[in-house]
C-alpha atoms as a PDB file:
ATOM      1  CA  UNK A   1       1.272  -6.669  -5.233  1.00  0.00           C
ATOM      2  CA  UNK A   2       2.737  -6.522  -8.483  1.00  0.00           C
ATOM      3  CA  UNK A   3       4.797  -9.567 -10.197  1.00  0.00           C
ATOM      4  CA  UNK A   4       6.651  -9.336 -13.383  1.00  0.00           C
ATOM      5  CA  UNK A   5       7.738 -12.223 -15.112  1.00  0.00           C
ATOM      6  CA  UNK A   6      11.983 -12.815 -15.937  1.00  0.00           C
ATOM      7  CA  UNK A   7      10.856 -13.975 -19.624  1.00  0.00           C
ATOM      8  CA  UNK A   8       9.134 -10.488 -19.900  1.00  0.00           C
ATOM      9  CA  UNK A   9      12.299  -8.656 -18.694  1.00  0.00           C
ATOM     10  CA  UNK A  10      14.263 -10.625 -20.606  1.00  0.00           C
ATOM     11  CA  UNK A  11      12.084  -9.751 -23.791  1.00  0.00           C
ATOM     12  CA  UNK A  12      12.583  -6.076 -23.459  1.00  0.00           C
ATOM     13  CA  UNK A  13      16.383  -6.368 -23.234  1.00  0.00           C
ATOM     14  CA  UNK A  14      16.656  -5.205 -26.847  1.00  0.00           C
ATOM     15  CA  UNK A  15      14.760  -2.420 -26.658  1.00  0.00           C
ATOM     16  CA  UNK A  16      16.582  -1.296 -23.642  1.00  0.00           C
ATOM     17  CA  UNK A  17      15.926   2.396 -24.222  1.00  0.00           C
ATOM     18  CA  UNK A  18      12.251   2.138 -24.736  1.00  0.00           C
ATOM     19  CA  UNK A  19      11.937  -0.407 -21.213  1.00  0.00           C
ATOM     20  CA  UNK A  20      14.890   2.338 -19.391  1.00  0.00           C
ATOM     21  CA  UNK A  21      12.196   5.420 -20.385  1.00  0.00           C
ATOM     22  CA  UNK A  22       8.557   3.287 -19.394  1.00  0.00           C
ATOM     23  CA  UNK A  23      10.174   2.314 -16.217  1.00  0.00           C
ATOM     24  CA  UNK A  24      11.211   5.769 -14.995  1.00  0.00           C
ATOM     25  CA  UNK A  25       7.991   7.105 -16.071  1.00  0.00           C
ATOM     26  CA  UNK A  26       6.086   4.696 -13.778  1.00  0.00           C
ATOM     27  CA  UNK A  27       8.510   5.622 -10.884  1.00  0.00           C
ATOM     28  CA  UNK A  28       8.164   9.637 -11.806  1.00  0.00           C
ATOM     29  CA  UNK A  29       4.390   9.253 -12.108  1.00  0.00           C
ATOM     30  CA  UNK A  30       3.996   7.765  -8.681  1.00  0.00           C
ATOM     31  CA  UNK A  31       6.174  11.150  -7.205  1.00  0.00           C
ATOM     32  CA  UNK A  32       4.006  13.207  -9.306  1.00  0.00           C
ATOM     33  CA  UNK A  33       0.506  12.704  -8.445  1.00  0.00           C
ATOM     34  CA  UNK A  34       1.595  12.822  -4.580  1.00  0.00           C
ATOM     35  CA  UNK A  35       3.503  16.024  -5.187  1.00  0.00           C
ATOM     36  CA  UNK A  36       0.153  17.514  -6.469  1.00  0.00           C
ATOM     37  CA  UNK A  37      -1.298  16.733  -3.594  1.00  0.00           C
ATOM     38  CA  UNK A  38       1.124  17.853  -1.152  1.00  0.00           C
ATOM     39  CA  UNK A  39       1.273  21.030  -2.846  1.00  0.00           C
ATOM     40  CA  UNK A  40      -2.502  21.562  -2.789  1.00  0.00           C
ATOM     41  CA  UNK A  41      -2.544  21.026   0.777  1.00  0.00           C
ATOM     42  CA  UNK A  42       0.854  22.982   1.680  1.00  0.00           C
ATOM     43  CA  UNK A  43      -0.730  25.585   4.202  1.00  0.00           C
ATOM     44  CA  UNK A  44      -3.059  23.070   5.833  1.00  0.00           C
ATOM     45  CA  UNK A  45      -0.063  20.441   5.931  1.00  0.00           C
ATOM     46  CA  UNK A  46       3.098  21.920   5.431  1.00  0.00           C
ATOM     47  CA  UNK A  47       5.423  18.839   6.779  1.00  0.00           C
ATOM     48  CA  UNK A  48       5.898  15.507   4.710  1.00  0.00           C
ATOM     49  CA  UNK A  49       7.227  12.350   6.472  1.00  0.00           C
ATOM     50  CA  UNK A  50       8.662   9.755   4.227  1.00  0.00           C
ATOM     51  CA  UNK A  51       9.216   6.596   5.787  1.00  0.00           C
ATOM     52  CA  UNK A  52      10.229   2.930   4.436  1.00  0.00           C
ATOM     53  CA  UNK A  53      12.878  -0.138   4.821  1.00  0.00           C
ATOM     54  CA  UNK A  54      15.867  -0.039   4.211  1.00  0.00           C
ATOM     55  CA  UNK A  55      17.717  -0.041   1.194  1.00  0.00           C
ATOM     56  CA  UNK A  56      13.733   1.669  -0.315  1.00  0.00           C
ATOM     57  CA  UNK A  57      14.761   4.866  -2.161  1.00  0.00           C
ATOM     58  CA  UNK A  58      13.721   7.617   0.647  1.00  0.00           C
ATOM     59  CA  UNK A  59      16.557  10.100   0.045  1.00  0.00           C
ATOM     60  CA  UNK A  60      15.608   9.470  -3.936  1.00  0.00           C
ATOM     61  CA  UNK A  61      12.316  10.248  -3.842  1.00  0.00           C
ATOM     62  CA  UNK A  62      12.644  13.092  -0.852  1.00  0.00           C
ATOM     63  CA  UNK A  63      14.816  14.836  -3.623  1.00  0.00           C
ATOM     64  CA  UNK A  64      12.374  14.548  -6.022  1.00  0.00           C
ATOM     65  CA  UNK A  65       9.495  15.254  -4.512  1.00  0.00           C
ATOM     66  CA  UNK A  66      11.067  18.298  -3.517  1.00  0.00           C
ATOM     67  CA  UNK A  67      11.975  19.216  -7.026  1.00  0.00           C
ATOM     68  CA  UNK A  68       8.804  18.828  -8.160  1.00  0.00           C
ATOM     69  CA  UNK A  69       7.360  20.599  -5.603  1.00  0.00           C
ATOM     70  CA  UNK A  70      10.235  23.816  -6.235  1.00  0.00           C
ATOM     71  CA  UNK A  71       9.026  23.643  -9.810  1.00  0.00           C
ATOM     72  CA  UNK A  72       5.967  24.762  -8.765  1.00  0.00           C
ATOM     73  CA  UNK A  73       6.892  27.658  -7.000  1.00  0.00           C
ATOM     74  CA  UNK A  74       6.773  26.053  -3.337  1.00  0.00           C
ATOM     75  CA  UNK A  75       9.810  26.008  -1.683  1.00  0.00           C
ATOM     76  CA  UNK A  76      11.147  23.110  -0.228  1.00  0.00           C
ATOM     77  CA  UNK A  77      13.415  21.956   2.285  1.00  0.00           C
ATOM     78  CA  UNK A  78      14.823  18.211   3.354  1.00  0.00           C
ATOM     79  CA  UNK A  79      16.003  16.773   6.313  1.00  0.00           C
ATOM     80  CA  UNK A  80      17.193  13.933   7.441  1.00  0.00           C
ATOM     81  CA  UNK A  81      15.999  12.123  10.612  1.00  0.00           C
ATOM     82  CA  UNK A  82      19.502  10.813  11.547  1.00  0.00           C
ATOM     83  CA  UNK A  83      20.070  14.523  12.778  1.00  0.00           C
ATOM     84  CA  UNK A  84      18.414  13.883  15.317  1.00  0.00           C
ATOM     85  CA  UNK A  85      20.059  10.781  16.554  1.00  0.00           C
ATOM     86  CA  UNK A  86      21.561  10.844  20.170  1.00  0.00           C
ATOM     87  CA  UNK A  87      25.312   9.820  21.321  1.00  0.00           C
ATOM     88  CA  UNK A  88      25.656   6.669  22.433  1.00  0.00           C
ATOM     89  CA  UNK A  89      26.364   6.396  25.889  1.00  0.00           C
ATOM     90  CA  UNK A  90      29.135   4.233  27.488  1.00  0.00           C
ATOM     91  CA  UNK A  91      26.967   1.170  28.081  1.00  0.00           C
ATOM     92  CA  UNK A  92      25.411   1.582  25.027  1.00  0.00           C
ATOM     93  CA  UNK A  93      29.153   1.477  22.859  1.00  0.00           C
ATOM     94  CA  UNK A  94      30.090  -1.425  24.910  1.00  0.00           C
ATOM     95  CA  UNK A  95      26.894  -3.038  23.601  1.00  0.00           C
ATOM     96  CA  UNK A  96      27.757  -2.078  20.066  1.00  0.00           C
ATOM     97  CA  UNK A  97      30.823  -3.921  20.359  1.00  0.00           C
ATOM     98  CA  UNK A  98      29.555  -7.234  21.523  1.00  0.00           C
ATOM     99  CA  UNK A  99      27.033  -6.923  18.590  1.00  0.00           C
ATOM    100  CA  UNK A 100      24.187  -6.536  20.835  1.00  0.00           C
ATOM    101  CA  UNK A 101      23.136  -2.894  20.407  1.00  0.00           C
ATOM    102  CA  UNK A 102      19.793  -2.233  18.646  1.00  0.00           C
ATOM    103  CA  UNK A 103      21.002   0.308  15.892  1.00  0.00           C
ATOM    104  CA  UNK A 104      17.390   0.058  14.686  1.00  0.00           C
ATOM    105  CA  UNK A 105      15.215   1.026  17.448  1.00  0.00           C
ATOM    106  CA  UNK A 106      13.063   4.396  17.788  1.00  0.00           C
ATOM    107  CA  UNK A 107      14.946   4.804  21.200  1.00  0.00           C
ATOM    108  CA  UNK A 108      18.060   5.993  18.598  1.00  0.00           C
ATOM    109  CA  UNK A 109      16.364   9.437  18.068  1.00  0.00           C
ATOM    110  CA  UNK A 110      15.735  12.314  20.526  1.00  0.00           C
ATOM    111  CA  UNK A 111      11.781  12.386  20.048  1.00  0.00           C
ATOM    112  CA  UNK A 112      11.368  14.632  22.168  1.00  0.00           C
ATOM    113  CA  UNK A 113      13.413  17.398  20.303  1.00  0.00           C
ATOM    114  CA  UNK A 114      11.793  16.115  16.557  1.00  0.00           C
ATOM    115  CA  UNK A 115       8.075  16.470  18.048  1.00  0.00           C
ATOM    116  CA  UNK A 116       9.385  19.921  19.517  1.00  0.00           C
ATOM    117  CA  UNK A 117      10.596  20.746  15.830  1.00  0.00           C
ATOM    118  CA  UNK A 118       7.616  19.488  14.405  1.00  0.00           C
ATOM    119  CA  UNK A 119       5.210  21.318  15.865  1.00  0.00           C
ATOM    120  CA  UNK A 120       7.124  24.968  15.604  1.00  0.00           C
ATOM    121  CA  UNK A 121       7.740  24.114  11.925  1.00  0.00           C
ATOM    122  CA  UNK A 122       3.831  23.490  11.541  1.00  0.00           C
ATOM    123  CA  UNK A 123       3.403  27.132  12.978  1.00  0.00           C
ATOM    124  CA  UNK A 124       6.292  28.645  10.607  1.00  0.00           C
ATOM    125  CA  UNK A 125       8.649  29.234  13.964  1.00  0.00           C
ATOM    126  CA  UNK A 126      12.467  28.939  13.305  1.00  0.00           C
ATOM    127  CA  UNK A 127      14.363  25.900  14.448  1.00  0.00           C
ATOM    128  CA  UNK A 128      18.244  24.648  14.737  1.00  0.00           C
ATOM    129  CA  UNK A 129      17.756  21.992  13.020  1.00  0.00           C
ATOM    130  CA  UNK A 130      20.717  19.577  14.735  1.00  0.00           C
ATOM    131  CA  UNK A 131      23.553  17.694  12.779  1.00  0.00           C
ATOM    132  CA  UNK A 132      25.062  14.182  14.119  1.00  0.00           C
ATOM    133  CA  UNK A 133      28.622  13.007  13.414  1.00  0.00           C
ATOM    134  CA  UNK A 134      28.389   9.447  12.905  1.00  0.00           C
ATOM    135  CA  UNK A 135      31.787   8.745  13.163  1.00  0.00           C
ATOM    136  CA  UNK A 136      32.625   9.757  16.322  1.00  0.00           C
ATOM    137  CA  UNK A 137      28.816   9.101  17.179  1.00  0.00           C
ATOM    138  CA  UNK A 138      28.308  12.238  18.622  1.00  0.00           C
ATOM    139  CA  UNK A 139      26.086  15.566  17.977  1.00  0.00           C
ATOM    140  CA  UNK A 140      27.575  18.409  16.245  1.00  0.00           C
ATOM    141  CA  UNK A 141      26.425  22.195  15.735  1.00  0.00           C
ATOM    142  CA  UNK A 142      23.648  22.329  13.163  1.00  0.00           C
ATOM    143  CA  UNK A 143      22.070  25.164  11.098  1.00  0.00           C
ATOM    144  CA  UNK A 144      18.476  27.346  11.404  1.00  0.00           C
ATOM    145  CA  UNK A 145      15.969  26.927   9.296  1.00  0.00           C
ATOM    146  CA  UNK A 146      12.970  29.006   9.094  1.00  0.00           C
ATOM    147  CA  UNK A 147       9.878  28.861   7.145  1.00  0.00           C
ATOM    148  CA  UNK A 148       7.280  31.032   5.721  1.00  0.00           C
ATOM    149  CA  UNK A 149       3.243  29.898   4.845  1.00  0.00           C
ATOM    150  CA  UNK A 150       3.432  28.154   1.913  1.00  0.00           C
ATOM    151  CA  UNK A 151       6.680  26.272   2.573  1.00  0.00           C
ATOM    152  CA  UNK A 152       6.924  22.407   2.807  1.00  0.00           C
ATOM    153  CA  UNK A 153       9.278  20.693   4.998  1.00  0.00           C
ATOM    154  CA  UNK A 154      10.084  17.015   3.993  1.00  0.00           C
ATOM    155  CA  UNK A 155      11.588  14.731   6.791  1.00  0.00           C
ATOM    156  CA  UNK A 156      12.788  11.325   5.790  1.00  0.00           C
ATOM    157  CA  UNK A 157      13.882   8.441   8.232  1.00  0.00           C
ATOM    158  CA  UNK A 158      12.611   4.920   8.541  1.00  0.00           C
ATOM    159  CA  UNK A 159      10.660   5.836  12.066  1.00  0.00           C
ATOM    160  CA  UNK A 160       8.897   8.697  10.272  1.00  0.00           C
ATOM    161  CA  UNK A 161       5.396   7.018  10.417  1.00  0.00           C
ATOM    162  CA  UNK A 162       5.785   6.166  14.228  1.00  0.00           C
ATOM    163  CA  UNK A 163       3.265   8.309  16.120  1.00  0.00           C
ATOM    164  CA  UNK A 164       5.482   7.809  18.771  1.00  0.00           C
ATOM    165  CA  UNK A 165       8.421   9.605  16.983  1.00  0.00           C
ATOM    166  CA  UNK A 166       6.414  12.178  15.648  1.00  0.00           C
ATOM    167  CA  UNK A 167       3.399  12.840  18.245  1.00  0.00           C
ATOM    168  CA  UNK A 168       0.204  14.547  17.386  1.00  0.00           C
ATOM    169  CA  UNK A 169       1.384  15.339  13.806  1.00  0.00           C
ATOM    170  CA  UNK A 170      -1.353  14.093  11.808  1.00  0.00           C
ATOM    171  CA  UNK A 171      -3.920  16.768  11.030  1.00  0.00           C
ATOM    172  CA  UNK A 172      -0.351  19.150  10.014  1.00  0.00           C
ATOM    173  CA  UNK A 173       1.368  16.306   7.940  1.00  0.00           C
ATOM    174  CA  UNK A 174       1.103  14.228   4.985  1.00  0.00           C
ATOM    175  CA  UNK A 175       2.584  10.645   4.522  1.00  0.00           C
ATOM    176  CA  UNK A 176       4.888   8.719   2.080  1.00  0.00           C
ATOM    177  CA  UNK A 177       5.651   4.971   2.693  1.00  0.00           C
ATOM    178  CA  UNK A 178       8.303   3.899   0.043  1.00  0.00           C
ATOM    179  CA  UNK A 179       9.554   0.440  -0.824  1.00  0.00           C
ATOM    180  CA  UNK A 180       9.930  -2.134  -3.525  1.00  0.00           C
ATOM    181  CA  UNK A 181       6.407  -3.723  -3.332  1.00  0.00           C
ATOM    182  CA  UNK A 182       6.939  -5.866  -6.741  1.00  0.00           C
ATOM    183  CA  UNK A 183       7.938  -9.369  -7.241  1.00  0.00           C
ATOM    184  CA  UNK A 184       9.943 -10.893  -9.793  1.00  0.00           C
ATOM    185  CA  UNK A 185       8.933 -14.634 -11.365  1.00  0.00           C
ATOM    186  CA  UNK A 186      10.950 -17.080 -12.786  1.00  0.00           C
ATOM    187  CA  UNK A 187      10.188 -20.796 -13.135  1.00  0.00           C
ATOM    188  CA  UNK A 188       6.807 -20.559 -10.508  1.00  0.00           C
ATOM    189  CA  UNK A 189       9.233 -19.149  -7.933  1.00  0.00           C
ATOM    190  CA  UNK A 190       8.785 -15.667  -6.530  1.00  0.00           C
ATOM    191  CA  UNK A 191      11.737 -13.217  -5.709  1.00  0.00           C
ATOM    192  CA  UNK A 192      10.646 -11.424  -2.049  1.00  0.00           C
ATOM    193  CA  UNK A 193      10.704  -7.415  -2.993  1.00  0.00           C
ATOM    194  CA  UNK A 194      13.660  -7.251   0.296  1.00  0.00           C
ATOM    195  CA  UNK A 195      15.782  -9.285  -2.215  1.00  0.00           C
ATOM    196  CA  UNK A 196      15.709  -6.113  -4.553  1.00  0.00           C
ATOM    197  CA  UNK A 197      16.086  -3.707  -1.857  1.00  0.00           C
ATOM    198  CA  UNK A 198      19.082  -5.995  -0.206  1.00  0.00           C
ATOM    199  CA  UNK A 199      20.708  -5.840  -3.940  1.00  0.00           C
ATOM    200  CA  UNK A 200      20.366  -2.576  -3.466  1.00  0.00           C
ATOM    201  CA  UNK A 201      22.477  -2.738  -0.025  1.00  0.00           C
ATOM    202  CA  UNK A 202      25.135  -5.358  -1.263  1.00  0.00           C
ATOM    203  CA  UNK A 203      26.149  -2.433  -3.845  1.00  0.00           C
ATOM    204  CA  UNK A 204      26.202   0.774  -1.987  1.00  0.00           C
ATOM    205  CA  UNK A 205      28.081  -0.892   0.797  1.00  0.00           C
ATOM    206  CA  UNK A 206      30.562  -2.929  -1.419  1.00  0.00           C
ATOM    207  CA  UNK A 207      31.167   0.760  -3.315  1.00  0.00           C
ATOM    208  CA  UNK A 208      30.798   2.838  -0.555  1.00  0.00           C
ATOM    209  CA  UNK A 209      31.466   1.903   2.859  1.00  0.00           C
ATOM    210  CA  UNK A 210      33.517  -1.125   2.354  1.00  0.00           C
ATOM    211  CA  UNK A 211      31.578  -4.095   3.009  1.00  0.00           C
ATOM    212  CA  UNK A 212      31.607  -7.633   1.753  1.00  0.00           C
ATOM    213  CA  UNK A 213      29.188  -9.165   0.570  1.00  0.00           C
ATOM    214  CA  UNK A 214      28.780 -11.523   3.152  1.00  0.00           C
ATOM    215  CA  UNK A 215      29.494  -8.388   5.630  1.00  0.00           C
ATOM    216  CA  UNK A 216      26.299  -7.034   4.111  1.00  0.00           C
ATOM    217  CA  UNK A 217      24.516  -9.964   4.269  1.00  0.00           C
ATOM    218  CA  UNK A 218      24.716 -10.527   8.276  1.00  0.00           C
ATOM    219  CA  UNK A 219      23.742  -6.691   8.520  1.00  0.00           C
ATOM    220  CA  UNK A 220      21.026  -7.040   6.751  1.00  0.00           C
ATOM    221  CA  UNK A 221      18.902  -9.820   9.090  1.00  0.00           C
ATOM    222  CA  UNK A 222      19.623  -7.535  11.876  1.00  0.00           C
ATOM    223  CA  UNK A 223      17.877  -4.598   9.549  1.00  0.00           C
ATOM    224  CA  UNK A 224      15.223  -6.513   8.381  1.00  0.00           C
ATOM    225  CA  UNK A 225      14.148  -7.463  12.521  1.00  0.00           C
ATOM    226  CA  UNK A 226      13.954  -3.474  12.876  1.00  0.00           C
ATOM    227  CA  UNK A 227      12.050  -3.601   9.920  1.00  0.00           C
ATOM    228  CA  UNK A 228       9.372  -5.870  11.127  1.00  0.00           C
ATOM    229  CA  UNK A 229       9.356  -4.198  14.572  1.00  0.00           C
ATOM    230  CA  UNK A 230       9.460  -0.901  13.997  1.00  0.00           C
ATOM    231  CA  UNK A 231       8.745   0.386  10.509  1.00  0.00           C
ATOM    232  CA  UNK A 232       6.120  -2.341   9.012  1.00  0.00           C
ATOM    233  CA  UNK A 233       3.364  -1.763  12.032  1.00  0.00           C
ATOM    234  CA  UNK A 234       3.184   2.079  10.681  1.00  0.00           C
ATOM    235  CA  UNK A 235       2.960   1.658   6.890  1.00  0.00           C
ATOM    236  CA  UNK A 236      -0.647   1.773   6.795  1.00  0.00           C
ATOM    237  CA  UNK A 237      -0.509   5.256   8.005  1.00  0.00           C
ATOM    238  CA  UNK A 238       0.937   6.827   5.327  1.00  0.00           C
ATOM    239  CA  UNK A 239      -1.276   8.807   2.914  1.00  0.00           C
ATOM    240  CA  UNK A 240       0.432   8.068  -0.593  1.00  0.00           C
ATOM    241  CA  UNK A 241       2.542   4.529  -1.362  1.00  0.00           C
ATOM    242  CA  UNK A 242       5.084   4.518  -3.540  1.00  0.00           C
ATOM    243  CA  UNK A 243       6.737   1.301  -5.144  1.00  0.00           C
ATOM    244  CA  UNK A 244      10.241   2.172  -5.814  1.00  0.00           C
ATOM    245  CA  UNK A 245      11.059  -1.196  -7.964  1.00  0.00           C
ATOM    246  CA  UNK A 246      12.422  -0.182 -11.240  1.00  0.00           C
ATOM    247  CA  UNK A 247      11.726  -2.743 -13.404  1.00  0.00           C
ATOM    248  CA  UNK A 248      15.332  -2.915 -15.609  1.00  0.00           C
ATOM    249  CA  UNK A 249      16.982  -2.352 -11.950  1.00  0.00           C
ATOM    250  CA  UNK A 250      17.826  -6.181 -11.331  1.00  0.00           C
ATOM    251  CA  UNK A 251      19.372  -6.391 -14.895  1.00  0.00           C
ATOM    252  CA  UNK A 252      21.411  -3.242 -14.288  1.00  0.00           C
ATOM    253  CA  UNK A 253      22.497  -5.069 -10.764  1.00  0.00           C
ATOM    254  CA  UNK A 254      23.274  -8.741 -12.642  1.00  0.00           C
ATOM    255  CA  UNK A 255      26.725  -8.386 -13.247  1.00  0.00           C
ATOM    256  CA  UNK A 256      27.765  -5.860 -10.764  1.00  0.00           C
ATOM    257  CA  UNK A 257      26.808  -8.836  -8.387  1.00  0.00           C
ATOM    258  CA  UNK A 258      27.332 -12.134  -9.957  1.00  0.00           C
ATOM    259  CA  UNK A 259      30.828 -12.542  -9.030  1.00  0.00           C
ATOM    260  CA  UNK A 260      30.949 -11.488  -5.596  1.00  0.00           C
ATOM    261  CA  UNK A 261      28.087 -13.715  -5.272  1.00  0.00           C
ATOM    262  CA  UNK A 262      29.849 -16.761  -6.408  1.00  0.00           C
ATOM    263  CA  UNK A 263      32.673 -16.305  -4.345  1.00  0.00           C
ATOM    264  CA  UNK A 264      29.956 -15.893  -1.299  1.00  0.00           C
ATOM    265  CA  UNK A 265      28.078 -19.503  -1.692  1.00  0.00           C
ATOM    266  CA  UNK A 266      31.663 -20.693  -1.716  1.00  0.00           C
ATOM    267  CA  UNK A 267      31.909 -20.654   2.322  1.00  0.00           C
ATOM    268  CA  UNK A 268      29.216 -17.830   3.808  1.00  0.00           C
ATOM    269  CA  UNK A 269      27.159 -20.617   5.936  1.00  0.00           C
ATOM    270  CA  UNK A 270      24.192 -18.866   5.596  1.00  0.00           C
ATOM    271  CA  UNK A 271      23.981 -18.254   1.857  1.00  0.00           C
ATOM    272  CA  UNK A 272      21.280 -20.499   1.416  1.00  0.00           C
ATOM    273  CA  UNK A 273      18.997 -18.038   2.690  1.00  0.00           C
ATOM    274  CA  UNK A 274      20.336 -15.553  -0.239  1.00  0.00           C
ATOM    275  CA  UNK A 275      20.668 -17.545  -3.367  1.00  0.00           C
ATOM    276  CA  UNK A 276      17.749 -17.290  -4.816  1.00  0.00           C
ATOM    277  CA  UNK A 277      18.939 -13.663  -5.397  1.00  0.00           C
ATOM    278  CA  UNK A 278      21.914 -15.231  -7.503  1.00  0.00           C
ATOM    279  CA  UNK A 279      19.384 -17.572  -9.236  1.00  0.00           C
ATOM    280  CA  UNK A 280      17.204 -14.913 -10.682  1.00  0.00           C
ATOM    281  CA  UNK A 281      20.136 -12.763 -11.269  1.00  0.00           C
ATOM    282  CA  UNK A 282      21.521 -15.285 -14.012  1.00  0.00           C
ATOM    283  CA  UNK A 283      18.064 -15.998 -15.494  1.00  0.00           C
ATOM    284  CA  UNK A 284      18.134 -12.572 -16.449  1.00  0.00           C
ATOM    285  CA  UNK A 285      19.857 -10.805 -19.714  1.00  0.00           C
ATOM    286  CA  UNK A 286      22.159  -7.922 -18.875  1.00  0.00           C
ATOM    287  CA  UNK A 287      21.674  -4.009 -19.082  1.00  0.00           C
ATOM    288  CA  UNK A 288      24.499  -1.588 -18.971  1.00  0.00           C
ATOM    289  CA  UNK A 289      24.931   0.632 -16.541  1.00  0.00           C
ATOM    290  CA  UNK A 290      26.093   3.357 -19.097  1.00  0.00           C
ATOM    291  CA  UNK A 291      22.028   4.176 -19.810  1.00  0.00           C
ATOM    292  CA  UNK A 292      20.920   4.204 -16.474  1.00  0.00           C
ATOM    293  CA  UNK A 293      19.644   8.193 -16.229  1.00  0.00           C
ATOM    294  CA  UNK A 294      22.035  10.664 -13.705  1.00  0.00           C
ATOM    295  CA  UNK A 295      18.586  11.227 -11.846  1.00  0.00           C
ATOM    296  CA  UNK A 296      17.139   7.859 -11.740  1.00  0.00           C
ATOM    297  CA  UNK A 297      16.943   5.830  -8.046  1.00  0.00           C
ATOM    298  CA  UNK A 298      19.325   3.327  -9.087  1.00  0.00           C
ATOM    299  CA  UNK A 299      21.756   6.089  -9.545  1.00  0.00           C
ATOM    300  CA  UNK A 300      21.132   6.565  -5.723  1.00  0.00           C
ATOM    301  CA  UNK A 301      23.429   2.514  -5.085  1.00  0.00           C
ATOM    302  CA  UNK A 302      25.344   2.227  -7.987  1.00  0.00           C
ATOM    303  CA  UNK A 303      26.750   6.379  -7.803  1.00  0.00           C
END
């Protein structure tokens, strides 16, 4: 695993153009050489499952692999795997309210429906591919798709590398596990990659669905059990790994999060188990967000 120093960050911060453009590239390069692949083996394995932890960068890199893959002549098409989660039943809302409802678990998806879809898409046969209204937690009319030889179909969810969400799918799919798999340093201490990836979080959610910080924060141990239950056993399945860290990311992040952070060690009674993320954050020199590219991950938390 990768580990980058904060004094080497911190060294670049001048140059913040030249460290911007190297760490894209590394990112790009990664998509790249798996989208060759893919695309070599198209007719043989014409489905792509992208799996990986929260807060990892799948819908990012499903888009661009999917680009890439366009630009090549193949067409493409993306879907999500939370289509294919079922309503929740009355018991099931009643445990959502007491907070004991496991919004992580396989047992969230109709499998029987996505190995159905998998295997007709494998054999070019037209699908209604279903749509799920998460609001009112129910299923909602979807849309067809249909495919010709030649065609890959990209699915991206975090159970995408469970055989027992996908079935028999091996010898007609290829595999992407994505996640932040570097480290940062800083004074012999280490910075666990599901700190980045839970920076990641604290910002969507404080922009975007209206979290706190500390909101966030209790979420996220719930995610990272799932994580260790249900999406970690499966990583070694997949056929390409991708390392979604962007190295400026963190110093993009610094003081979109500082504050909010302070406030948070002032009275969230389990913030101890979060500030190193505050500690590496300060050790670090700022970069705007202003030069952080329209079609760089990043882009995918901050908007």
């Amino acid at each position: 695993m990768k580990c980058i120093p904060v004094k080497e960050l911190n060294s670049k911060a001048g140059e913040a153009q030249e460290l911007v453009l190297e760490a894209e590239n590394l990112y790009a390069d990664q998509i790249s050489r798996a989208a060759h692949r893919i695309y070599r083996e198209r007719r043989e394995r014409p489905i792509v499952l992208i799996s990986g932890p929260s807060g990892s960068g799948k819908t990012t890199t499903a888009g661009r692999l999917q680009r890439l893959l366009e630009d090549n002549g193949c067409r493409a098409h993306t879907i999500s795997m939370d289509n294919y989660f079922l309503p929740l039943t009355e018991e099931e809302k009643q445990l959502a309210e007491q907070g004991r409802f496991d919004f992580e678990s396989p047992k969230r998806l109709d499998t029987e429906l996505f190995k159905a879809h998998l295997e007709k898409l494998s054999r070019c046969e037209e699908i209604d591919v279903p749509a799920f209204d998460f609001a009112k937690q129910e299923r909602c009319p979807g849309m067809p798709l249909s495919c010709k030889p030649g065609d890959i179909v990209i699915m991206e969810g975090i159970h995408a590398l469970n055989p027992d969400v996908t079935g028999h799918s091996d010898s007609y799919t290829n595999r992407v596990y994505v996640s932040v798999r570097t480290r940062l340093e800083h004074d012999g201490e280490l910075l666990h990659p599901s700190k980045i990836r839970l920076m990641r979080r604290l910002i969507r959610d404080k922009l975007y669905r209206g979290r706190s910080i500390t909101e966030t924060m209790d979420f996220f141990r719930s995610v990272e059990r799932g994580e260790n239950l249900y999406i970690m056993p499966y990583k070694h399945r997949a056929s390409f790994d991708i390392d979604t860290f962007i190295e400026y990311e963190p110093m993009v992040y610094r003081d979109i999060l500082l504050a909010g952070l302070g406030k948070a060690a002032e009275s969230y009674e389990n913030y101890a188990h979060y500030a190193d993320i505050e500690k590496f954050l300060r050790a670090l020199k700022p970069v705007s967000p202003d030069i952080v590219p329209d079609n760089s991950l990043i882009r995918e938390f901050i908007g």
